[in-house]
C-alpha atoms as a PDB file:
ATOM      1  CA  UNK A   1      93.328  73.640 132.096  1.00  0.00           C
ATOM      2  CA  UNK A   2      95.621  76.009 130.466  1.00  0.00           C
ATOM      3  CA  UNK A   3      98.192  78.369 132.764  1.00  0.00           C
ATOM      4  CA  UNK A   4      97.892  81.742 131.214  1.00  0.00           C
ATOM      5  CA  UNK A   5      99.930  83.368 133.717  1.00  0.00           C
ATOM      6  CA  UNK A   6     103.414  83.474 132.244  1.00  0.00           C
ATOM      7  CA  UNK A   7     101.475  85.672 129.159  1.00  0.00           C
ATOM      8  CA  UNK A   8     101.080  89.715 129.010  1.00  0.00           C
ATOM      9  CA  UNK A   9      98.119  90.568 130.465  1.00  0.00           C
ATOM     10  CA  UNK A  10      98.250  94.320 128.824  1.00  0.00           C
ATOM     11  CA  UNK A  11      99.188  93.150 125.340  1.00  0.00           C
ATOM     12  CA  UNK A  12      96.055  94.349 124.088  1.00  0.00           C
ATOM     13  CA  UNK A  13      95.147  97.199 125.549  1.00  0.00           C
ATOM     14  CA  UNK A  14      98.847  98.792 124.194  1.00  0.00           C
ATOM     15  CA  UNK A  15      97.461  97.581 120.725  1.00  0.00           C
ATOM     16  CA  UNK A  16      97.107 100.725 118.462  1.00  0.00           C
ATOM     17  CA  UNK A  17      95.420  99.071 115.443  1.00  0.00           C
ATOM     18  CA  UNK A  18      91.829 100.277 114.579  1.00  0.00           C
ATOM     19  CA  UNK A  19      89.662  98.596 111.538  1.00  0.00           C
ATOM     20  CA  UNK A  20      86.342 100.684 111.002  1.00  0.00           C
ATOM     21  CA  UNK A  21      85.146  98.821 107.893  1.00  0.00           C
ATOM     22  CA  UNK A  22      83.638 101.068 105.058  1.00  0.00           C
ATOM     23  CA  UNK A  23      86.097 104.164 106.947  1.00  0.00           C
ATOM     24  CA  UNK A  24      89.070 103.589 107.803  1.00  0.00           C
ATOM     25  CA  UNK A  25      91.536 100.744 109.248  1.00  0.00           C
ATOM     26  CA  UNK A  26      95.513 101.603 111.091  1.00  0.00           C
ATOM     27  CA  UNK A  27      97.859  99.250 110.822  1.00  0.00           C
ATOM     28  CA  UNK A  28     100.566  98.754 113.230  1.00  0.00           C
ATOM     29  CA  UNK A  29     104.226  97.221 112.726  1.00  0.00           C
ATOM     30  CA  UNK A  30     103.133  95.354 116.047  1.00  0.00           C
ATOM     31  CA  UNK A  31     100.472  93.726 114.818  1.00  0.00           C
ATOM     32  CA  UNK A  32     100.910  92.691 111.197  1.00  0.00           C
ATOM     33  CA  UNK A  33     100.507  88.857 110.318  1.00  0.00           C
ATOM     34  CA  UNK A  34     103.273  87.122 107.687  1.00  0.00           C
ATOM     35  CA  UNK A  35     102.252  85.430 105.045  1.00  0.00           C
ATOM     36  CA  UNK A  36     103.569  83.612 102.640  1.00  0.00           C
ATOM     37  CA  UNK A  37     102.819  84.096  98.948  1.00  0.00           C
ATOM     38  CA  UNK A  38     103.449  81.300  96.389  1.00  0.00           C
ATOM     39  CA  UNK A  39     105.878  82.648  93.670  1.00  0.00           C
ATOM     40  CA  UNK A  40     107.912  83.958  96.311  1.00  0.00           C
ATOM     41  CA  UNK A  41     111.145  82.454  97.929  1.00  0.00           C
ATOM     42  CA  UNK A  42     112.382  83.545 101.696  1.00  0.00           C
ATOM     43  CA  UNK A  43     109.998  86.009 101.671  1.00  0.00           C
ATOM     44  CA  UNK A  44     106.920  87.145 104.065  1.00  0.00           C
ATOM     45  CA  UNK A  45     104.353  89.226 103.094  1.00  0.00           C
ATOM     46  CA  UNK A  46     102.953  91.486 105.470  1.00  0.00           C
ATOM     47  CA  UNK A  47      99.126  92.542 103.739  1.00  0.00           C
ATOM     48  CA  UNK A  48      98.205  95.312 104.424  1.00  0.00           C
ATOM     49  CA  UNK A  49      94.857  95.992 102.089  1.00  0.00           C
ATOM     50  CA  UNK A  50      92.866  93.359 100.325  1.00  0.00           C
ATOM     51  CA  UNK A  51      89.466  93.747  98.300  1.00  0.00           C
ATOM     52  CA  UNK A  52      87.680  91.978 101.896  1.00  0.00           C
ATOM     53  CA  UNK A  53      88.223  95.619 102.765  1.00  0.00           C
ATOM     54  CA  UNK A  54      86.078  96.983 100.050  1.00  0.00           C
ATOM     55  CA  UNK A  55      89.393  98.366  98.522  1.00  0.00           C
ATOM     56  CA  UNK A  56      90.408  98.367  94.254  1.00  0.00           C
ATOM     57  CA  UNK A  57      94.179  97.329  95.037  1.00  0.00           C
ATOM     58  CA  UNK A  58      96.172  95.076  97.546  1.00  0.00           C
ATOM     59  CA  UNK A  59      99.490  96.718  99.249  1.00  0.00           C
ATOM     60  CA  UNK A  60     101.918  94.436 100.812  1.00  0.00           C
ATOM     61  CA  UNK A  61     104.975  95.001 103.145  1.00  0.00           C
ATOM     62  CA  UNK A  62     107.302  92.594 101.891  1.00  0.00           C
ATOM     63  CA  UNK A  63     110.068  91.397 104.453  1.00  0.00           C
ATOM     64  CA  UNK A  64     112.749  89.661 101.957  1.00  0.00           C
ATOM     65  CA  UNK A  65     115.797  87.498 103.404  1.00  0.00           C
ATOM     66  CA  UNK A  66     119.171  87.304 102.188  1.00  0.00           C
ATOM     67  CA  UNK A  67     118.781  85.257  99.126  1.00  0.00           C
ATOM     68  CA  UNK A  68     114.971  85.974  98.573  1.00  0.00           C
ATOM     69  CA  UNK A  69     112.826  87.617  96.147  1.00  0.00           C
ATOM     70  CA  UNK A  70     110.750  85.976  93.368  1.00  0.00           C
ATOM     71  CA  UNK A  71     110.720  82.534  92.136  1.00  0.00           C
ATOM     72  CA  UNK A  72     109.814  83.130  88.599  1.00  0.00           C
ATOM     73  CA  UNK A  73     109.076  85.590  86.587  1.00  0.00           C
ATOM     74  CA  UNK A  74     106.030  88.087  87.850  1.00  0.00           C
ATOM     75  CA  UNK A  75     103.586  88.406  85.489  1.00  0.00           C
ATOM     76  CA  UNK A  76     100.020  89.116  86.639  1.00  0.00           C
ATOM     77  CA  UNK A  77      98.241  91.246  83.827  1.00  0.00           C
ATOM     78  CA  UNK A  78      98.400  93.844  86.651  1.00  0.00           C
ATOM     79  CA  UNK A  79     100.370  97.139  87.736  1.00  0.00           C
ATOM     80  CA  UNK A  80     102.900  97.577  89.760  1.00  0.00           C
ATOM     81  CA  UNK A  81     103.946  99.764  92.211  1.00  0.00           C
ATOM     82  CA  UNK A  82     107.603  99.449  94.033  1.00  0.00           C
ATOM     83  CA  UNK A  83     109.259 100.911  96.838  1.00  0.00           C
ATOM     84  CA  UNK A  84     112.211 100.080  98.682  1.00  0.00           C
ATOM     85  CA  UNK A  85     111.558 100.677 102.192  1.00  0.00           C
ATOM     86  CA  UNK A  86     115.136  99.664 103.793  1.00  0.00           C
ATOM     87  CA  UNK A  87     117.640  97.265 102.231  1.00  0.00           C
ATOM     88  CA  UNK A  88     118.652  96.771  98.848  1.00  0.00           C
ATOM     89  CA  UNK A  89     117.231  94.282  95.665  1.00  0.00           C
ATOM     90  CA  UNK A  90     118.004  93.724  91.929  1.00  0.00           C
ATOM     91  CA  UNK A  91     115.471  94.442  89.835  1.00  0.00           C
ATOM     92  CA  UNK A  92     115.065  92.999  86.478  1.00  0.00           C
ATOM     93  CA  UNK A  93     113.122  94.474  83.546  1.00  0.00           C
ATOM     94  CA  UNK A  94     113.038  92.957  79.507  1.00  0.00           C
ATOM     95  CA  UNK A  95     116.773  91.904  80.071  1.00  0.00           C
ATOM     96  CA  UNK A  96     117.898  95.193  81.858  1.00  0.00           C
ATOM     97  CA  UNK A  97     118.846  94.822  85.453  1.00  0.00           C
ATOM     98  CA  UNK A  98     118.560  97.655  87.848  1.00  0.00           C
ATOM     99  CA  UNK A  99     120.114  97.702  91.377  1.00  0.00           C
ATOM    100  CA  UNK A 100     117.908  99.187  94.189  1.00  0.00           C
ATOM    101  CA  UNK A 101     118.867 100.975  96.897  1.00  0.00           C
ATOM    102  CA  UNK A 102     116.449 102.683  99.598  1.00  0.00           C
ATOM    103  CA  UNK A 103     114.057 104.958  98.114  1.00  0.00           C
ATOM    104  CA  UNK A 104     113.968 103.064  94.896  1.00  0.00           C
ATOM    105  CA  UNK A 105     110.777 103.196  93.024  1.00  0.00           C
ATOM    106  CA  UNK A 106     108.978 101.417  90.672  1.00  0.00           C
ATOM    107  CA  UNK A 107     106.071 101.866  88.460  1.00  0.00           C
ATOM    108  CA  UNK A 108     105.153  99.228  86.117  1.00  0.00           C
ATOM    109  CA  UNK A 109     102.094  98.436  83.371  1.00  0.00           C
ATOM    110  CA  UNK A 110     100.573  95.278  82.821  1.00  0.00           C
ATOM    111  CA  UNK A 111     102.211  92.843  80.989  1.00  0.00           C
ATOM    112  CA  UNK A 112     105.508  93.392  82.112  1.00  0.00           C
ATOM    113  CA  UNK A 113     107.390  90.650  83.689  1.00  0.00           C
ATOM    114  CA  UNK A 114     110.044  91.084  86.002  1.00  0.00           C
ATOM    115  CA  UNK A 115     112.056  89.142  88.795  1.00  0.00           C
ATOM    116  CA  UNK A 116     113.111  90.914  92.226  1.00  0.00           C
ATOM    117  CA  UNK A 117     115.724  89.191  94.480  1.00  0.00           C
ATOM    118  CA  UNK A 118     118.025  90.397  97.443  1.00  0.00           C
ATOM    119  CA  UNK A 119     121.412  89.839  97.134  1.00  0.00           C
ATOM    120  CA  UNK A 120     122.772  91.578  99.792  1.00  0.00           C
ATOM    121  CA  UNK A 121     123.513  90.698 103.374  1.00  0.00           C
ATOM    122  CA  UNK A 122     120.807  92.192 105.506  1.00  0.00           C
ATOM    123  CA  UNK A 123     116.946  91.778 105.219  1.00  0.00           C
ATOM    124  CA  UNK A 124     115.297  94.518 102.508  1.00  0.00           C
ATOM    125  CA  UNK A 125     111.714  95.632 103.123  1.00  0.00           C
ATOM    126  CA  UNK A 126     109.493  96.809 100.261  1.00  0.00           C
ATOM    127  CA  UNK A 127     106.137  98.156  99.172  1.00  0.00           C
ATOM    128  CA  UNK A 128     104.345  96.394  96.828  1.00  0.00           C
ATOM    129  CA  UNK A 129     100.953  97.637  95.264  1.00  0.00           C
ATOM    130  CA  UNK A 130      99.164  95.566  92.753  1.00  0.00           C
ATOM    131  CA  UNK A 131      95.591  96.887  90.907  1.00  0.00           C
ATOM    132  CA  UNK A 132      93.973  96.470  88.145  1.00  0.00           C
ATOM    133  CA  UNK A 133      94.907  99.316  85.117  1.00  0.00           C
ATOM    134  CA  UNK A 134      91.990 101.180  83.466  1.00  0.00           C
ATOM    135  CA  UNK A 135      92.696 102.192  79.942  1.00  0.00           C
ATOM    136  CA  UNK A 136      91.088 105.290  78.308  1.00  0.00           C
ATOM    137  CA  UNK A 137      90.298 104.620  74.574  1.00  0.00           C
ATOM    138  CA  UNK A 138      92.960 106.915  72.330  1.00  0.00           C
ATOM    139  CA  UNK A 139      94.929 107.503  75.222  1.00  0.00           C
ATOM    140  CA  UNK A 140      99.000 105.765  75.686  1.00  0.00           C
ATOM    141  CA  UNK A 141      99.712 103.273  78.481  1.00  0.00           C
ATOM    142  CA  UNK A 142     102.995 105.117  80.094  1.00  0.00           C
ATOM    143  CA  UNK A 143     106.318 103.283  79.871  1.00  0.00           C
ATOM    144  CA  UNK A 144     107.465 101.760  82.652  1.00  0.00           C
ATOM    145  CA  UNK A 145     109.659 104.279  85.785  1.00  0.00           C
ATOM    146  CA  UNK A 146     112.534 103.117  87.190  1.00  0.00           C
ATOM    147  CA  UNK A 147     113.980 105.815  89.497  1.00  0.00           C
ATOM    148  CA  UNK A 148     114.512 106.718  93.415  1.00  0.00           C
ATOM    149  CA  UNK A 149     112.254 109.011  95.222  1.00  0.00           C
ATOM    150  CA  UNK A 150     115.979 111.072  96.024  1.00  0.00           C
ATOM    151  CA  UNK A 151     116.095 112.225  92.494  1.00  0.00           C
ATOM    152  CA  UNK A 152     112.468 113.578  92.437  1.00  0.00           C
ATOM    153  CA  UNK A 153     112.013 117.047  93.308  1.00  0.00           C
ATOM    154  CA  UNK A 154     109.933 118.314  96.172  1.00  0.00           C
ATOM    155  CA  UNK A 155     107.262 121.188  95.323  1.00  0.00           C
ATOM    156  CA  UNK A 156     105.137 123.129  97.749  1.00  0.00           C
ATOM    157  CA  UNK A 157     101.782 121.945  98.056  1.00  0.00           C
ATOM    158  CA  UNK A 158      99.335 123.652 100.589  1.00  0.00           C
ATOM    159  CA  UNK A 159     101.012 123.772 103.770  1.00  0.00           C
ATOM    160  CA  UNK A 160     104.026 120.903 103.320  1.00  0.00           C
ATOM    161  CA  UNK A 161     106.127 119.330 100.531  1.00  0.00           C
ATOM    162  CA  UNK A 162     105.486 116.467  98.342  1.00  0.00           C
ATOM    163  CA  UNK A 163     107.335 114.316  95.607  1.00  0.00           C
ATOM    164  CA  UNK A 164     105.349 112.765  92.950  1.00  0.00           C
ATOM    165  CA  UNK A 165     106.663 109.563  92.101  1.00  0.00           C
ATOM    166  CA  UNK A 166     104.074 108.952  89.141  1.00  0.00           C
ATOM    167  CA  UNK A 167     104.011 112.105  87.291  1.00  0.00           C
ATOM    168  CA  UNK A 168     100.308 111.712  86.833  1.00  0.00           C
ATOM    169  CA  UNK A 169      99.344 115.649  86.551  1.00  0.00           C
ATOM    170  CA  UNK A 170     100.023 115.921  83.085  1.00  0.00           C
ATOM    171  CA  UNK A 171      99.856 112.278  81.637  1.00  0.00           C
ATOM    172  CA  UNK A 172      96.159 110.810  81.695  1.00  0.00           C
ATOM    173  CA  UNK A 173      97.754 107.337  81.057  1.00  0.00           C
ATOM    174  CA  UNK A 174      98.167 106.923  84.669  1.00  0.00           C
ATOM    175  CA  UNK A 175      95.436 106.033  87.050  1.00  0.00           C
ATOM    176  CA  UNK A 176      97.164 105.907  90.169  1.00  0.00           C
ATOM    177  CA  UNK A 177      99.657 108.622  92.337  1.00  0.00           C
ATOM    178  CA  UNK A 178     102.154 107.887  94.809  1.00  0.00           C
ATOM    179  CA  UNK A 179     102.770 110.735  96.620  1.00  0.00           C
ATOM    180  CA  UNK A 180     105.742 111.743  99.093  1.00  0.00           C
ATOM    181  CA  UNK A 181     104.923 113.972 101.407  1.00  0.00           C
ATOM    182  CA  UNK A 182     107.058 115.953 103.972  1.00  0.00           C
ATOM    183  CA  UNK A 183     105.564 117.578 107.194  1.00  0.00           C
ATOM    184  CA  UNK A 184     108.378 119.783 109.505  1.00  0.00           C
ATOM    185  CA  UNK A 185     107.449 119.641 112.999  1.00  0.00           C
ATOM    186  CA  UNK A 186     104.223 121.823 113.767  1.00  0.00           C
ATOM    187  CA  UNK A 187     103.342 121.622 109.829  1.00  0.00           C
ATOM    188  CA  UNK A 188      99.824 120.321 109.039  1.00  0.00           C
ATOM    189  CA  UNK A 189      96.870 120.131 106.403  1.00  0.00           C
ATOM    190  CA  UNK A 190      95.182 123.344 105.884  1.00  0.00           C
ATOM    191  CA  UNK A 191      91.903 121.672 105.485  1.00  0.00           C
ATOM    192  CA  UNK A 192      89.960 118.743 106.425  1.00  0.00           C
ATOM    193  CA  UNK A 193      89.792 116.598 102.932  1.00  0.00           C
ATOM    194  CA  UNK A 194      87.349 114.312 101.999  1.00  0.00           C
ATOM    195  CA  UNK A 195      87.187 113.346  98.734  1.00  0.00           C
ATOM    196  CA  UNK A 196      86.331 110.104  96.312  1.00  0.00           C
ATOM    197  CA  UNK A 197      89.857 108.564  95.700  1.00  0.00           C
ATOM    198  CA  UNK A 198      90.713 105.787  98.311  1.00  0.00           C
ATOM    199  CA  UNK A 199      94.203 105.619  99.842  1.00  0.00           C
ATOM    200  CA  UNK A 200      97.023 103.525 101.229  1.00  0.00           C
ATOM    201  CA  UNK A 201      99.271 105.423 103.513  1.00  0.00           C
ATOM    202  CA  UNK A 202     102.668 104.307 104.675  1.00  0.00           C
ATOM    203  CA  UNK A 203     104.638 106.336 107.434  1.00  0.00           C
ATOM    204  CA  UNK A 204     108.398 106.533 106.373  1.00  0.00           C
ATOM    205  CA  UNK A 205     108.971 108.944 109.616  1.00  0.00           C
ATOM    206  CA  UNK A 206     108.401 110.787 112.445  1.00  0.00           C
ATOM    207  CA  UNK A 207     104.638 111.281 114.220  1.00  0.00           C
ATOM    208  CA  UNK A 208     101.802 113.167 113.737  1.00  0.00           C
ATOM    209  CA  UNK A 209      98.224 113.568 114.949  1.00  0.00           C
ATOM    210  CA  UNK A 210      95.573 111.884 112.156  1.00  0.00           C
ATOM    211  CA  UNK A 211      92.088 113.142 111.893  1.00  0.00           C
ATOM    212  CA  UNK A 212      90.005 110.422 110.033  1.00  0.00           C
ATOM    213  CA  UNK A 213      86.435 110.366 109.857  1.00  0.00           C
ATOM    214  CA  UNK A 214      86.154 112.325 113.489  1.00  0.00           C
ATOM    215  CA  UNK A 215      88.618 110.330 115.289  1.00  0.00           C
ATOM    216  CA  UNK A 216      92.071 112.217 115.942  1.00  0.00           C
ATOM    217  CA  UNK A 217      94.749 109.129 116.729  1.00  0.00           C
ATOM    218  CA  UNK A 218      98.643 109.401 117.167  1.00  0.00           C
ATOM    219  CA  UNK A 219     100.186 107.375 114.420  1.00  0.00           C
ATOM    220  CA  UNK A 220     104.150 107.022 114.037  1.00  0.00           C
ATOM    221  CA  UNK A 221     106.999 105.650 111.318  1.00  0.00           C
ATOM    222  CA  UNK A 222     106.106 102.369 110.171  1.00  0.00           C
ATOM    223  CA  UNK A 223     102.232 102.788 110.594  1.00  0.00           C
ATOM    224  CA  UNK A 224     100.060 101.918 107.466  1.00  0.00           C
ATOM    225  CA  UNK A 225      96.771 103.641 106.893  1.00  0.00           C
ATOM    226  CA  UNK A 226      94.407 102.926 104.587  1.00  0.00           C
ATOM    227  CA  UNK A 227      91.219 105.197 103.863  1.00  0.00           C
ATOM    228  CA  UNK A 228      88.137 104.640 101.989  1.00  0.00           C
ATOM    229  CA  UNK A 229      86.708 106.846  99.564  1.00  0.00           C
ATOM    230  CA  UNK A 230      84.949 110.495 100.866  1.00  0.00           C
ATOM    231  CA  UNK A 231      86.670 109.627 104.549  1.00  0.00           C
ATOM    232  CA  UNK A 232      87.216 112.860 106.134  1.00  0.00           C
ATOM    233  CA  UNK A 233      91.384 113.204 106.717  1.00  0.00           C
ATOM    234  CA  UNK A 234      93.925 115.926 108.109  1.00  0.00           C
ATOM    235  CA  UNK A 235      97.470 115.244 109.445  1.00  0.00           C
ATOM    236  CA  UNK A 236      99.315 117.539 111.814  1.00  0.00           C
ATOM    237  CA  UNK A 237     102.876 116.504 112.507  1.00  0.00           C
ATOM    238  CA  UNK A 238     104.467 116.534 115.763  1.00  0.00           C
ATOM    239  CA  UNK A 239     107.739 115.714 118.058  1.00  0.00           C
ATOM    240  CA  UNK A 240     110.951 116.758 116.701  1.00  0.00           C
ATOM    241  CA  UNK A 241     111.906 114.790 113.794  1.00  0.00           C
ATOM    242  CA  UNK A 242     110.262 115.586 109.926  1.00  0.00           C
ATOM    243  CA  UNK A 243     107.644 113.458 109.117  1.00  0.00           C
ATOM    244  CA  UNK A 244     107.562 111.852 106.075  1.00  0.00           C
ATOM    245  CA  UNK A 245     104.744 109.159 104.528  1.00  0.00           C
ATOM    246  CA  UNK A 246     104.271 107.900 101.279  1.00  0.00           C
ATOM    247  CA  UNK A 247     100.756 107.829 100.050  1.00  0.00           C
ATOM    248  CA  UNK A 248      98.605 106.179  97.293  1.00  0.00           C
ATOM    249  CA  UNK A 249      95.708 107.379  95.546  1.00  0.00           C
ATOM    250  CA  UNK A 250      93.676 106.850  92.389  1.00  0.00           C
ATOM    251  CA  UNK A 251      93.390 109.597  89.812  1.00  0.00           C
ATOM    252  CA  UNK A 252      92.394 110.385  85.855  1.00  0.00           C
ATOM    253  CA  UNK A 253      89.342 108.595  85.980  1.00  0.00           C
ATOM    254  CA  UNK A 254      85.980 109.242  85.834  1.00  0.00           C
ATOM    255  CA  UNK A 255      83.916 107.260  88.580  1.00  0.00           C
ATOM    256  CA  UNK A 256      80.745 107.211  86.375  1.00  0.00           C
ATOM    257  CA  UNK A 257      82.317 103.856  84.860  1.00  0.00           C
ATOM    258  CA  UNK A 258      81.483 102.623  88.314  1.00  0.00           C
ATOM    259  CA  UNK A 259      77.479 102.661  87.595  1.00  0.00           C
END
């Protein structure tokens, strides 16, 4: 018979991860599984949404070694979405190579290839969002951005601050938003929102209080989020440090296409 009794007894009870399918799941650092994707080289991928969830897109945290990154080119008829969590990564893009840094983000249209690899020293950690693009007939497919969330400005938006990394507000050729957005201590949502776009939420920093669906729980930096459509949401952030998540959404379409 097995001996347990070297093990943790209160492992699970300090677990903080909640999945409350059709809702809303939380995602701890603590409690994320590696995997191991096959174009991929020294790399684990930690996934954090999946279609099993009833979710349009899959997000990844992907923990790249020294040396790692992709082993051939990616090219998945998909978008892209790219941001450098910690570390640093070459990107390259139709022959052009860009060095990341922290911050660095990436938005990319189908049918555009490109290879990612760390060079550096020290591990680099990433988010990578993949979905499916929706055209609209007469309507452009953006060009590809290439930038770093430092270099975007910050504009008042209810109570808080937030970067858009897509500029979606005045280019239907998008159909997705990554948003930046800053809390100070003591700052929080001004309403309760609940509304049809589903979202991914990553926190870069700090803590807050999260209202979703009628269950207020403490989240923290590194926590991912995600939240189905009409799932009733409010942040309020606390302790003494600004918090700071980055947050996806879809946008510019019309859901009747859904019938």
């Amino acid at each position: 018979m097995a001996n347990f009794a070297h093990l943790d007894a209160d492992i699970t009870s300090r677990s903080r991860s909640i999945t409350k399918p059709g809702s809303y799941i939380i995602l701890t650092q603590a409690d994320r599984v590696n995997s191991t994707l096959p174009n991929w080289r020294d790399t684990k991928a930690k996934i954090m949404t999946t279609p099993a969830l009833g979710a349009k897109f899959v997000e990844y945290e992907m923990v790249i070694q020294s040396g790692g990154g992709t082993k051939q080119p990616v090219n998945d008829g998909f978008q892209h979405f790219l941001f450098v969590l910690e570390g640093e990564a070459t990107f390259e893009l139709a022959g052009e190579t860009h060095e990341l840094i922290q911050g660095g983000t990436i938005w990319l249209p189908p049918d555009h290839p490109f290879t990612l690899v760390n060079n550096s020293d020290a591990v680099t950690r990433m988010l990578w969002l993949r979905r499916r693009y929706i055209e609209l007939e007469g309507v452009a497919i953006p060009d590809p951005i290439i930038t770093n969330e430092k270099d975007v400005e910050a504009v008042p938006e209810d109570t808080y601050v937030e970067k858009h990394l897509i500029p979606y507000d005045n280019e239907l050729g998008y159909d997705m938003a990554f948003n930046l957005l800053i809390f100070e201590p003591g700052t929080h949502f001004g309403f309760v929102e609940s509304h049809i776009m589903e979202h991914g939420l990553y926190m870069l920093d700090g803590r807050g209080f999260y209202y979703l669906n009628g269950d207020l729980i403490e989240v923290k930096k590194d926590d991912y989020i995600y939240m189905a459509p009409f799932c009733p949401q409010y942040f309020a952030a606390t302790g003494w440090e600004t918090g700071r998540y980055i947050l996806y959404k879809d946008v510019n379409r019309d859901y009747i296409d859904e019938l």
